[in-house]
N, C-alpha and C. Protein backbone atom coordinates (compact mmCIF):
# COMPACT_ATOMS: atom_id res chain seq x y z
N UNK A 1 15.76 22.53 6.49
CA UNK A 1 14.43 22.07 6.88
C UNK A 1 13.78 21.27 5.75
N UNK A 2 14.11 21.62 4.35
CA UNK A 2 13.39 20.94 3.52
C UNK A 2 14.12 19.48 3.41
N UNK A 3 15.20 19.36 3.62
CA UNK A 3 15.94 18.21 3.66
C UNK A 3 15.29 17.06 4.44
N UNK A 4 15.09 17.76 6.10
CA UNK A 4 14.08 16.49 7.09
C UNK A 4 12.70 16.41 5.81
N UNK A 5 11.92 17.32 5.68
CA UNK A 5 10.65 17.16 5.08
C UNK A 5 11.00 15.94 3.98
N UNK A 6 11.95 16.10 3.04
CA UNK A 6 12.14 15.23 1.98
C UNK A 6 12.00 13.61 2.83
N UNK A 7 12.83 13.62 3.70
CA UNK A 7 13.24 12.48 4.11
C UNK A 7 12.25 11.73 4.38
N UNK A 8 11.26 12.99 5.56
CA UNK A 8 10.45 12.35 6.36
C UNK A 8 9.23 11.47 4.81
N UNK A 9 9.13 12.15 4.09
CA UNK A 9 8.53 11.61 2.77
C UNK A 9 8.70 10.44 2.24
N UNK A 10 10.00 10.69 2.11
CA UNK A 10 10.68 9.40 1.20
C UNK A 10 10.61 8.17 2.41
N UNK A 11 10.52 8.18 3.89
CA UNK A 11 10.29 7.42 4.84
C UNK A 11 8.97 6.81 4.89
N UNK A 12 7.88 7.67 4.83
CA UNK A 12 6.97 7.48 4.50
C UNK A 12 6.35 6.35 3.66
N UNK A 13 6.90 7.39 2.23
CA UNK A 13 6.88 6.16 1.30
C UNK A 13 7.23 4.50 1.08
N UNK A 14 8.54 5.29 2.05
CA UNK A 14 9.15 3.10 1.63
C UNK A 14 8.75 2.53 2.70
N UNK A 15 8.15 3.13 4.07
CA UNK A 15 7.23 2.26 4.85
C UNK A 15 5.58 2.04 4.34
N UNK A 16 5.17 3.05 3.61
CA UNK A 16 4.23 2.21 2.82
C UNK A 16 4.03 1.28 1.85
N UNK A 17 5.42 1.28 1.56
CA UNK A 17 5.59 -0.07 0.07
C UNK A 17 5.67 -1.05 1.18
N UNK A 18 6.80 -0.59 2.05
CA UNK A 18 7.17 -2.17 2.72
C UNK A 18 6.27 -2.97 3.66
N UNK A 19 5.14 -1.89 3.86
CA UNK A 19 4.07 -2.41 4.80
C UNK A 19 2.91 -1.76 4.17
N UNK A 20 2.32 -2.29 3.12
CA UNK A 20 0.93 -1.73 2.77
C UNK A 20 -0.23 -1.94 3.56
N UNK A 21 -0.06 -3.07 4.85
CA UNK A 21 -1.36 -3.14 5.32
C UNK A 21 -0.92 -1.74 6.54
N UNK A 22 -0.19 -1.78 6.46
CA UNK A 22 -0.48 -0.23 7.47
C UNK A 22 -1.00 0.66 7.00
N UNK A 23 -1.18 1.07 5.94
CA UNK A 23 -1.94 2.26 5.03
C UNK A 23 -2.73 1.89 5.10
N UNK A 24 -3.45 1.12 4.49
CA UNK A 24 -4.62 0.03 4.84
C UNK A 24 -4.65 0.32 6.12
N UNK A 25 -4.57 -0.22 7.01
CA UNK A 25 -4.87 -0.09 8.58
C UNK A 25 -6.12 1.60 8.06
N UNK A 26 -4.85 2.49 8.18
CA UNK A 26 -4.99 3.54 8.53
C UNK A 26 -6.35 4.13 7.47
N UNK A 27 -6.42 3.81 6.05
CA UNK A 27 -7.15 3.99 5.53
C UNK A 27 -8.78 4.24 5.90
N UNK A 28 -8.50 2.18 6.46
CA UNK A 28 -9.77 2.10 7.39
C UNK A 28 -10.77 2.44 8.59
N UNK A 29 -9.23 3.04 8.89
CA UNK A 29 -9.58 3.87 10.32
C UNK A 29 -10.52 4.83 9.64
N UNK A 30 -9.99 5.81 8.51
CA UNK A 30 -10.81 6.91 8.58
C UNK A 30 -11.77 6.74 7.79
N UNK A 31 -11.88 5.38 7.04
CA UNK A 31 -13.42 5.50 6.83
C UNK A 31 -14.36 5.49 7.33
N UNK A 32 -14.21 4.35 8.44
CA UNK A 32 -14.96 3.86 9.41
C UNK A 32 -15.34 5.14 10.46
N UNK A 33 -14.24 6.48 11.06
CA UNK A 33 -14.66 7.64 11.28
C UNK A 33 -15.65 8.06 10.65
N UNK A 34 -15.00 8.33 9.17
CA UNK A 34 -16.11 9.39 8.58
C UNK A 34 -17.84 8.45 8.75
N UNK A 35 -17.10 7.61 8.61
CA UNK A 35 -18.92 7.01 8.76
C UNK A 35 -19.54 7.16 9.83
N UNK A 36 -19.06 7.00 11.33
CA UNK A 36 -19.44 7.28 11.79
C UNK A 36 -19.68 9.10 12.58
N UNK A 37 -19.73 9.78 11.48
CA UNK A 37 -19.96 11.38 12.06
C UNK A 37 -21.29 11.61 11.71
């Protein structure tokens, strides 16, 4: 189980290098939430 967890991480990661505006995307999403609560 810790093996998927690693992976799913390390997946993670190199889709956030390789696509930083998706973090971004997502970032924005939750600011724009929290602002609006």
């Amino acid at each position: 189980m810790e093996k998927v967890e690693k992976r799913l991480t390390d997946l993670s990661g190199a889709l956030a290098h390789n696509y930083p505006e998706i973090k971004l995307h997502f970032i924005l999403q939750d600011f724009v939430y929290l602002r609006n609560i």
